[in-house]
C-alpha atoms as a PDB file:
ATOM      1  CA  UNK A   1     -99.569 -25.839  23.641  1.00  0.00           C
ATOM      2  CA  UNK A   2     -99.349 -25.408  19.866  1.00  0.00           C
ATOM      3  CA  UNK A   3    -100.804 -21.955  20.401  1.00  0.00           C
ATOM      4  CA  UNK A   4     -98.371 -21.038  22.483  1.00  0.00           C
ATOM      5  CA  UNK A   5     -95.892 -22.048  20.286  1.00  0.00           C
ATOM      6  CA  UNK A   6     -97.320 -20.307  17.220  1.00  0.00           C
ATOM      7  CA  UNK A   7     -97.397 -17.029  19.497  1.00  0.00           C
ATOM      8  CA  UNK A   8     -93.557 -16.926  20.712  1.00  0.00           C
ATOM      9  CA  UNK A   9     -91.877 -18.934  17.742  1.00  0.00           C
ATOM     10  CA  UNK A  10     -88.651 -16.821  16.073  1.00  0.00           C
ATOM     11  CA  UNK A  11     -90.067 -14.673  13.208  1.00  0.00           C
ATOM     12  CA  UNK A  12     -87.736 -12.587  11.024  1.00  0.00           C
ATOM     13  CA  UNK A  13     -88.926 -10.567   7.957  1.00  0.00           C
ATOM     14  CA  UNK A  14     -86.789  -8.819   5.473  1.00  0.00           C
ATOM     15  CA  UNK A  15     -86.888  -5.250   5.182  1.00  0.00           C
ATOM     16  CA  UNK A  16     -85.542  -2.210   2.991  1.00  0.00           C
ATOM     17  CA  UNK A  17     -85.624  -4.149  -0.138  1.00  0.00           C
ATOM     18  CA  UNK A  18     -85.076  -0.676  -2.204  1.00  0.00           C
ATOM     19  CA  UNK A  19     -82.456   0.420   0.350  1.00  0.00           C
ATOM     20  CA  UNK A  20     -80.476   3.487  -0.376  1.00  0.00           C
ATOM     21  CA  UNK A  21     -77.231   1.603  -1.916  1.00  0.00           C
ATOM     22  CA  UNK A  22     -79.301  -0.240  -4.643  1.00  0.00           C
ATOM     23  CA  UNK A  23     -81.529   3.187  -5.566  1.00  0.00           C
ATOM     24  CA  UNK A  24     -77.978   4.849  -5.999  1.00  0.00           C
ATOM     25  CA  UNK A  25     -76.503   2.024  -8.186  1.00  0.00           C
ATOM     26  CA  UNK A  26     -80.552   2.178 -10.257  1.00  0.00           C
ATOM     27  CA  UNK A  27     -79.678   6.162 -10.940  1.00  0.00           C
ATOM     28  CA  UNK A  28     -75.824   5.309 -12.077  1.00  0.00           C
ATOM     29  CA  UNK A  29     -76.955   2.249 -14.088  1.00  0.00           C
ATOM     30  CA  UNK A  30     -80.138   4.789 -16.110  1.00  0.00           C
ATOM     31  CA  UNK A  31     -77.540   7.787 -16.452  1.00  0.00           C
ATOM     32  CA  UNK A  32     -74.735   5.337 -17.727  1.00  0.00           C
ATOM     33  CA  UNK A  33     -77.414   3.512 -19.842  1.00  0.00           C
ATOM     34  CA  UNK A  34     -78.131   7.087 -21.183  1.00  0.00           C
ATOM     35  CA  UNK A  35     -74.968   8.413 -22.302  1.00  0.00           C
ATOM     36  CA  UNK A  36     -73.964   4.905 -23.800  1.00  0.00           C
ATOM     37  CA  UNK A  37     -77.573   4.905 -25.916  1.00  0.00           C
ATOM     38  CA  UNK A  38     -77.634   7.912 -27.044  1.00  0.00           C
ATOM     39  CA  UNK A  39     -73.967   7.932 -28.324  1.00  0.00           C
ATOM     40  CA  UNK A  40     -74.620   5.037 -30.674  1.00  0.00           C
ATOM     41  CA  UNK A  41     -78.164   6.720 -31.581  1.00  0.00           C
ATOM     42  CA  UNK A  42     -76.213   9.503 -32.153  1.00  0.00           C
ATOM     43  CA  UNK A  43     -73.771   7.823 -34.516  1.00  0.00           C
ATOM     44  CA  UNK A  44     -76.182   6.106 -36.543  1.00  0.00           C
ATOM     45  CA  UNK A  45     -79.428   8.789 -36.692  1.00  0.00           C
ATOM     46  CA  UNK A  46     -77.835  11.202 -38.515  1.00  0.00           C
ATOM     47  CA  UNK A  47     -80.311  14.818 -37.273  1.00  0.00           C
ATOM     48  CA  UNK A  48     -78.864  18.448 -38.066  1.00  0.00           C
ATOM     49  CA  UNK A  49     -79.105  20.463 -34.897  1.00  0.00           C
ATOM     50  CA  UNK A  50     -80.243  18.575 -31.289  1.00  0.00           C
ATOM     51  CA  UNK A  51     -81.073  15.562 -32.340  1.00  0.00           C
ATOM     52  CA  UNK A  52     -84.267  14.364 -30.962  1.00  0.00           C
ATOM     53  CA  UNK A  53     -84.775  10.885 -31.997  1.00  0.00           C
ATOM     54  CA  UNK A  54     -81.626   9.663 -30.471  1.00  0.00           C
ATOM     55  CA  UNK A  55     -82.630  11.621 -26.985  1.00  0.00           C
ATOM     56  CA  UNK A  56     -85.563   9.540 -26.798  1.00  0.00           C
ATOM     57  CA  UNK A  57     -84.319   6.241 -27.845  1.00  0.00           C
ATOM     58  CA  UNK A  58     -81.406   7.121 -25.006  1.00  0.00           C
ATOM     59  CA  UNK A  59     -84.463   7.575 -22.358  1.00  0.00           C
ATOM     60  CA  UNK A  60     -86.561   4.692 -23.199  1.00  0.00           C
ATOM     61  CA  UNK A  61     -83.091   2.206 -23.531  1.00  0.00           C
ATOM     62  CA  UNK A  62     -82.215   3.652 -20.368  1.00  0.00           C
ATOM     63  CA  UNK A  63     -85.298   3.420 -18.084  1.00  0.00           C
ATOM     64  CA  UNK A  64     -85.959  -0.525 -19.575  1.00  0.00           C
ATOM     65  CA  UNK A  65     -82.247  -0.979 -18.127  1.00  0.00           C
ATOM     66  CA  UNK A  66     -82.500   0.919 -15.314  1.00  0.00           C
ATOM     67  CA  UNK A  67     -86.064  -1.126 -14.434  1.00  0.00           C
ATOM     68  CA  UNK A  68     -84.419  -4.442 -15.300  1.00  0.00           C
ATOM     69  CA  UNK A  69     -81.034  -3.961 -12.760  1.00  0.00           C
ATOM     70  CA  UNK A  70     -83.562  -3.056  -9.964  1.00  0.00           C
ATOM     71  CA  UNK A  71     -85.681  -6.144 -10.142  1.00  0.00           C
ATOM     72  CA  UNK A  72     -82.505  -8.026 -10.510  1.00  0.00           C
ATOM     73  CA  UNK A  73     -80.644  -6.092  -7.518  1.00  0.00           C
ATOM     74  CA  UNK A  74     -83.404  -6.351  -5.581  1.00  0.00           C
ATOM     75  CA  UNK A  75     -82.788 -10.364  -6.026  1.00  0.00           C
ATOM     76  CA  UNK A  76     -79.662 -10.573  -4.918  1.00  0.00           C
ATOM     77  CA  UNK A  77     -78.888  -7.309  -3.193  1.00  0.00           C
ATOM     78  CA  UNK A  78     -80.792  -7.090   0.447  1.00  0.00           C
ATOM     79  CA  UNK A  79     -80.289  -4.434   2.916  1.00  0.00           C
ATOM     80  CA  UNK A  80     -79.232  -7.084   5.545  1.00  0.00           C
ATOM     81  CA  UNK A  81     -82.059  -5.361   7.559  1.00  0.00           C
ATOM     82  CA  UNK A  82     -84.242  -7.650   9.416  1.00  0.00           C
ATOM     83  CA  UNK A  83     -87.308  -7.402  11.808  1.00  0.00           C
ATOM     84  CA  UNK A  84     -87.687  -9.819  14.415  1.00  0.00           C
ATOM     85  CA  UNK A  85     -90.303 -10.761  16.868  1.00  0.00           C
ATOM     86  CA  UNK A  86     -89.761 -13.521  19.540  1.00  0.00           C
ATOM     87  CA  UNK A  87     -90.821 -13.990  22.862  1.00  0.00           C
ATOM     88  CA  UNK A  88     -88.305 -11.676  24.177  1.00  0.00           C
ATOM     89  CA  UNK A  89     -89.806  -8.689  22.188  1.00  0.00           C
ATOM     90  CA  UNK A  90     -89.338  -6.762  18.977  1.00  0.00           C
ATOM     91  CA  UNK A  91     -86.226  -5.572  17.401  1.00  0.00           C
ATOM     92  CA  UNK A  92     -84.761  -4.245  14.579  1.00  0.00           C
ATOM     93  CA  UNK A  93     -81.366  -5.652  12.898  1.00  0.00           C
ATOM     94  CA  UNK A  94     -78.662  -4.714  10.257  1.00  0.00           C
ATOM     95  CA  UNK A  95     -76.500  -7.714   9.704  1.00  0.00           C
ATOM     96  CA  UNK A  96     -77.169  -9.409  13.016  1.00  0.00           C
ATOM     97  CA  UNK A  97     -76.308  -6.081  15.358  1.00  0.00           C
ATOM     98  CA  UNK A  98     -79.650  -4.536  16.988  1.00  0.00           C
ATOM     99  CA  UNK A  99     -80.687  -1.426  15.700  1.00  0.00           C
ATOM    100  CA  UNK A 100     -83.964  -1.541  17.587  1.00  0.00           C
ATOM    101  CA  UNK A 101     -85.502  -3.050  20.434  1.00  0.00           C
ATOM    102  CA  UNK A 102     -89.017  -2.985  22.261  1.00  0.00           C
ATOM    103  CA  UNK A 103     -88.612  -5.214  25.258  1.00  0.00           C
ATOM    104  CA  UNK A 104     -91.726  -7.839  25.664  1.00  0.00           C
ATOM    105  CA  UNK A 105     -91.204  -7.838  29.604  1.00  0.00           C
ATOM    106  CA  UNK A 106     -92.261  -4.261  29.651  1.00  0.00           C
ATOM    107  CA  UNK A 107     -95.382  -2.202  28.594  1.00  0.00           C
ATOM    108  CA  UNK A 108     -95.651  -0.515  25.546  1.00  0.00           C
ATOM    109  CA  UNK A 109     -97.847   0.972  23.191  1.00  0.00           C
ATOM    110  CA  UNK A 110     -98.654   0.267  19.163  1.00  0.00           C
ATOM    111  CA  UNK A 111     -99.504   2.926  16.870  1.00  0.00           C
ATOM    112  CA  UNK A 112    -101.531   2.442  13.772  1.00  0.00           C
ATOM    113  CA  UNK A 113    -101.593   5.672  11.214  1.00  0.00           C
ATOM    114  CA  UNK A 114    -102.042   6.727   7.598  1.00  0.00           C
ATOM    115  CA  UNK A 115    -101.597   9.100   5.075  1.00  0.00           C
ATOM    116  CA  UNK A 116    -101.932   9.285   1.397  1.00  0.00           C
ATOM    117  CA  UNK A 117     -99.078  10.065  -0.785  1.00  0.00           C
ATOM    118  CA  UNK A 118     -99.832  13.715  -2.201  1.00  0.00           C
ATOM    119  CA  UNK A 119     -97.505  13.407  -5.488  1.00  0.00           C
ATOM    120  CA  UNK A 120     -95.946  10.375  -7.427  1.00  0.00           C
ATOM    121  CA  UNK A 121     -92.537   9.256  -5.806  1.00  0.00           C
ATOM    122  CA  UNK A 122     -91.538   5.851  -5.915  1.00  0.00           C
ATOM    123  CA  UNK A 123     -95.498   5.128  -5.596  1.00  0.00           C
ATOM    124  CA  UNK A 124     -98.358   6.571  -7.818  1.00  0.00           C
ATOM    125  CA  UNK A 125     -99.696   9.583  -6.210  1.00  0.00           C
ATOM    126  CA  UNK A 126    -102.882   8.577  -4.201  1.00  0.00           C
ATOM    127  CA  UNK A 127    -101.053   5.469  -3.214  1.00  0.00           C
ATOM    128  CA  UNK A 128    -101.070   5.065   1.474  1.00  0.00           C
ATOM    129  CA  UNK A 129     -98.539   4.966   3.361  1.00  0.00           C
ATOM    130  CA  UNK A 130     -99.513   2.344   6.253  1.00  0.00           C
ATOM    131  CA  UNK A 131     -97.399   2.496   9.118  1.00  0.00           C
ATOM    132  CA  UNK A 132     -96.807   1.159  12.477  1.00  0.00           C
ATOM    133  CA  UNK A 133     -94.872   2.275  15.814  1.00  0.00           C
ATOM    134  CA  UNK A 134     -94.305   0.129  18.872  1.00  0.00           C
ATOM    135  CA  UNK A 135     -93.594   2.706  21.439  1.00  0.00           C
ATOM    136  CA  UNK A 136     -91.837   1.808  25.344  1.00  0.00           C
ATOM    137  CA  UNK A 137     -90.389   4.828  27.309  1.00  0.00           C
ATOM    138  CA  UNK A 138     -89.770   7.361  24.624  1.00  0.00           C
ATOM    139  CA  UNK A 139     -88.523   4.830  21.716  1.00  0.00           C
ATOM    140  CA  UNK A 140     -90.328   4.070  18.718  1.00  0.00           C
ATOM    141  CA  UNK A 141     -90.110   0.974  16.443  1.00  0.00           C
ATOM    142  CA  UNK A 142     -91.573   2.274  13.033  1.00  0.00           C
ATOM    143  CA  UNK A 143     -92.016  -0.603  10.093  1.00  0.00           C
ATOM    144  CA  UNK A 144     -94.721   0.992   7.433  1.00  0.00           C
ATOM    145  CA  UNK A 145     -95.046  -0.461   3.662  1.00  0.00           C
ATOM    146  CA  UNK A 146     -97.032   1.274   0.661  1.00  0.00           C
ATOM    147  CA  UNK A 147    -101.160   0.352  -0.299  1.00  0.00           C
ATOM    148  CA  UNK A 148    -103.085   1.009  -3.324  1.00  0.00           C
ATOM    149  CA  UNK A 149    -106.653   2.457  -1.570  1.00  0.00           C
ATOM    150  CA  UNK A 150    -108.106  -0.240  -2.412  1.00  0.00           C
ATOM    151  CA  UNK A 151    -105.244  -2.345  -0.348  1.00  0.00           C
ATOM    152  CA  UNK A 152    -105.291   0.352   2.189  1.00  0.00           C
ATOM    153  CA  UNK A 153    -109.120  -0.009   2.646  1.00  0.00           C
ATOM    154  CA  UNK A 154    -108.680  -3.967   2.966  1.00  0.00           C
ATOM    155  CA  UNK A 155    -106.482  -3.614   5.559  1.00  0.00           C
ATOM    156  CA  UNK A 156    -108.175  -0.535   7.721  1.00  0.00           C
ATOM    157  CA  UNK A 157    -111.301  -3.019   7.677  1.00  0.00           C
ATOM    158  CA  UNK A 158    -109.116  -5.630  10.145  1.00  0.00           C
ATOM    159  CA  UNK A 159    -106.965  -2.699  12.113  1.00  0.00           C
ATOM    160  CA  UNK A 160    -107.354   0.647  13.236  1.00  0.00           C
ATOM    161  CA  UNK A 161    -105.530   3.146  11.157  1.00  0.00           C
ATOM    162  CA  UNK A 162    -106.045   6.832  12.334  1.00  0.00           C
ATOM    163  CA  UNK A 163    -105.531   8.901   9.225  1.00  0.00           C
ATOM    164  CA  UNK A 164    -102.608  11.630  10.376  1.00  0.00           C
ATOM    165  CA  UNK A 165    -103.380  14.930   9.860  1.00  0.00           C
ATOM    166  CA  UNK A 166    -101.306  18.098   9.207  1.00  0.00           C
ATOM    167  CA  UNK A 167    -100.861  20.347  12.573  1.00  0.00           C
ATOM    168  CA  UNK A 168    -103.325  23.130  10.904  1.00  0.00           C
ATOM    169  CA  UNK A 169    -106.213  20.360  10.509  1.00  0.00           C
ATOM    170  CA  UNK A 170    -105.457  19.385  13.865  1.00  0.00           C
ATOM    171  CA  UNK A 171    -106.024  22.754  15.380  1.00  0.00           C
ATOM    172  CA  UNK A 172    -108.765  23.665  13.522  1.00  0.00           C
ATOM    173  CA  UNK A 173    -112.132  24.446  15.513  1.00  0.00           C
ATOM    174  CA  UNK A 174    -114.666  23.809  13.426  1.00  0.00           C
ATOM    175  CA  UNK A 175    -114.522  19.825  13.569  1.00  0.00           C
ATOM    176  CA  UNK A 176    -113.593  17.207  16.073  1.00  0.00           C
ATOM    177  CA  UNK A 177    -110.115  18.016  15.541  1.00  0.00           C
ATOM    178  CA  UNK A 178    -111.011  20.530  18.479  1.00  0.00           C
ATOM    179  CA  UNK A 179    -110.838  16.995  20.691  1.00  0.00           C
ATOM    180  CA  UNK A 180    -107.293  17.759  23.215  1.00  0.00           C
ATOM    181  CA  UNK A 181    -107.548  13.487  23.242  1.00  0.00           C
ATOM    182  CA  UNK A 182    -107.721  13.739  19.401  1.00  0.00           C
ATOM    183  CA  UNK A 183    -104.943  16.117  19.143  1.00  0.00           C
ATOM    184  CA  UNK A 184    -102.576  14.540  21.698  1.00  0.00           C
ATOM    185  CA  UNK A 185    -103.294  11.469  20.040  1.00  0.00           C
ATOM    186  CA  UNK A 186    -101.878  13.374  16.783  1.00  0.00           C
ATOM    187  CA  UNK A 187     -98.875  14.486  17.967  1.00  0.00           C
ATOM    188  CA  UNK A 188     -97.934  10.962  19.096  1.00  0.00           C
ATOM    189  CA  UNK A 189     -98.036   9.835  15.748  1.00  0.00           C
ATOM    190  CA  UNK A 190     -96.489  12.844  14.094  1.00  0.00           C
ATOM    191  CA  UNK A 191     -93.597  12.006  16.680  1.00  0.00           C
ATOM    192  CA  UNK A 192     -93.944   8.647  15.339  1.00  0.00           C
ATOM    193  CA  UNK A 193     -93.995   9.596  11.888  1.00  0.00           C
ATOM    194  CA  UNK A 194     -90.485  11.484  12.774  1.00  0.00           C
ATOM    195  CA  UNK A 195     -89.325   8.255  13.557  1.00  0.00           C
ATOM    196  CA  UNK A 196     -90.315   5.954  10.799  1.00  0.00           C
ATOM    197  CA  UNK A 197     -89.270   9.123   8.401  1.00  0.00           C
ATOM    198  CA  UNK A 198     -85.740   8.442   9.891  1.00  0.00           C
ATOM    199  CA  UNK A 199     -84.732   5.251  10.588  1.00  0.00           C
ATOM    200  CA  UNK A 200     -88.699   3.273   9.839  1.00  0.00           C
ATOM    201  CA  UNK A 201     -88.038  -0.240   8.287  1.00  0.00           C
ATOM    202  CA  UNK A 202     -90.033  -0.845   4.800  1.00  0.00           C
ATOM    203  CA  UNK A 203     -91.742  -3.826   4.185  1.00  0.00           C
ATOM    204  CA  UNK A 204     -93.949  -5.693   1.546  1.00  0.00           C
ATOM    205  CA  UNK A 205     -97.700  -5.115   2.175  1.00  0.00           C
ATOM    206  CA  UNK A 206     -98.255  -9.075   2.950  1.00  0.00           C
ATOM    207  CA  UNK A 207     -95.177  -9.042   4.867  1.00  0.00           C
ATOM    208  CA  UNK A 208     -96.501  -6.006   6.766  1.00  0.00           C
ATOM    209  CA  UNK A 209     -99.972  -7.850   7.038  1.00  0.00           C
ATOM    210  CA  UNK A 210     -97.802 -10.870   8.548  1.00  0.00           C
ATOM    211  CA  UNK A 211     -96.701  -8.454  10.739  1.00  0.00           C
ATOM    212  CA  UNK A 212     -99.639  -6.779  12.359  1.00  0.00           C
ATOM    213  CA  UNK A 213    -101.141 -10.351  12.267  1.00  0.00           C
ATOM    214  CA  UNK A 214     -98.136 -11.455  13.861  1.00  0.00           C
ATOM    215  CA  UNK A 215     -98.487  -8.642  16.686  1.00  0.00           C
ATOM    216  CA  UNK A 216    -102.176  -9.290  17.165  1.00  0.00           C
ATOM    217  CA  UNK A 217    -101.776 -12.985  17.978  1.00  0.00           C
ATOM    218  CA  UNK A 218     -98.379 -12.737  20.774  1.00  0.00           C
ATOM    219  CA  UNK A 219     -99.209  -8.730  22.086  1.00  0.00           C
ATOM    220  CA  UNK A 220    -103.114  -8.768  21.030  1.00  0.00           C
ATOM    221  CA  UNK A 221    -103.486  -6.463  24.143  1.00  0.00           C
ATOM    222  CA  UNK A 222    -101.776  -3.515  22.885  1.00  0.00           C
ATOM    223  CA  UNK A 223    -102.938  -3.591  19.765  1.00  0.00           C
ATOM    224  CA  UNK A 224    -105.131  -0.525  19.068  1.00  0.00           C
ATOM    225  CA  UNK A 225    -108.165  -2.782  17.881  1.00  0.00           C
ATOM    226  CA  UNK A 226    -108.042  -4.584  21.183  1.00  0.00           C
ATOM    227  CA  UNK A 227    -108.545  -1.452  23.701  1.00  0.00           C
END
């Protein structure tokens, strides 16, 4: 009974905590930061020509602000975006309207992928994106959160992850890639990948780990470990 209980019990996790409003007001704070530190610089480091010394005072004043308002935002500023997983399925919210929504009285699929980050973004280069997509008739649900490789690593040794590949790789013919299951099963999650490009919630890597764990335990049978 207390199983069961764990298994359908309301669960709601937080998403988007770096959500597009608070990463504009970051840039306005470090440019505003800027111009206001390397005015007074300015003033008082007297340099004949461009003066260099107040240039980099302005950049390092600036990105110590600019890291400071986004740990604070992030405190008080959420997205209002929510995921939630009860016994009637899986959804996705923004300030209690459904975005989302996999339905748990019908079949559907989950979808495990990876790929490293190629350049440094808002991660260091080399950094995984891990990902997940609960498809049912056409729809994805796409939640995905950010791994070192040694996190990513951790967490491929308790799920499945297929690594996505670029459309060349997957047509080459001189590896397994030449599979058709291996390439359909691609293109699923590059039509996945679409998805959580577009409108995929971010999470926190243990939040994401609650998630798949949470996933495993009430829809263990479509879990891609499970087949």
């Amino acid at each position: 009974m207390s199983e069961l209980k764990y298994e359908t019990a309301p669960f709601t996790i937080a998403v988007d905590s770096e959500h597009g409003a608070l990463r504009l007001s970051v840039v306005v704070i470090f440019i505003a930061s800027w111009a206001i530190s390397f005015a007074l610089a300015n003033a008082f480091i007297t340099s004949e020509g461009f003066n260099i010394i107040a240039i980099i005072i302005a950049f390092v004043v600036s990105a110590l602000a600019a890291r400071a308002s986004e740990t604070a935002l992030q405190a008080k500023w959420p997205s209002g975006r929510t995921v939630q997983i009860d016994e009637a399925g899986v959804r996705i919210a923004a300030k209690g309207a459904i975005q989302n929504m996999i339905r748990a009285s019908e079949p559907f699929n989950i979808l495990l992928w990876r790929f490293q980050t190629k350049r440094r973004s808002r991660v260091p280069k080399g950094w995984f994106v891990m990902a997940c997509a609960l498809e049912q008739d056409d729809n994805y649900l796409a939640v995905y959160a950010f791994a070192s490789p040694e996190q990513a690593d951790e967490l491929q040794a308790t799920a499945r992850f297929t690594t996505l590949a670029t459309e060349k790789d997957t047509n080459a013919k001189d590896t397994r890639q030449d599979s058709l299951r291996y390439a359909g099963e691609q293109r699923r999650l590059r039509l996945a990948e679409t998805f959580r490009w577009n409108s995929g919630a971010e999470m926190s890597l243990p939040d994401f780990e609650q998630f798949l764990a949470r996933l495993d335990g009430q829809f263990g049978q479509w879990m891609p470990s499970k087949r």
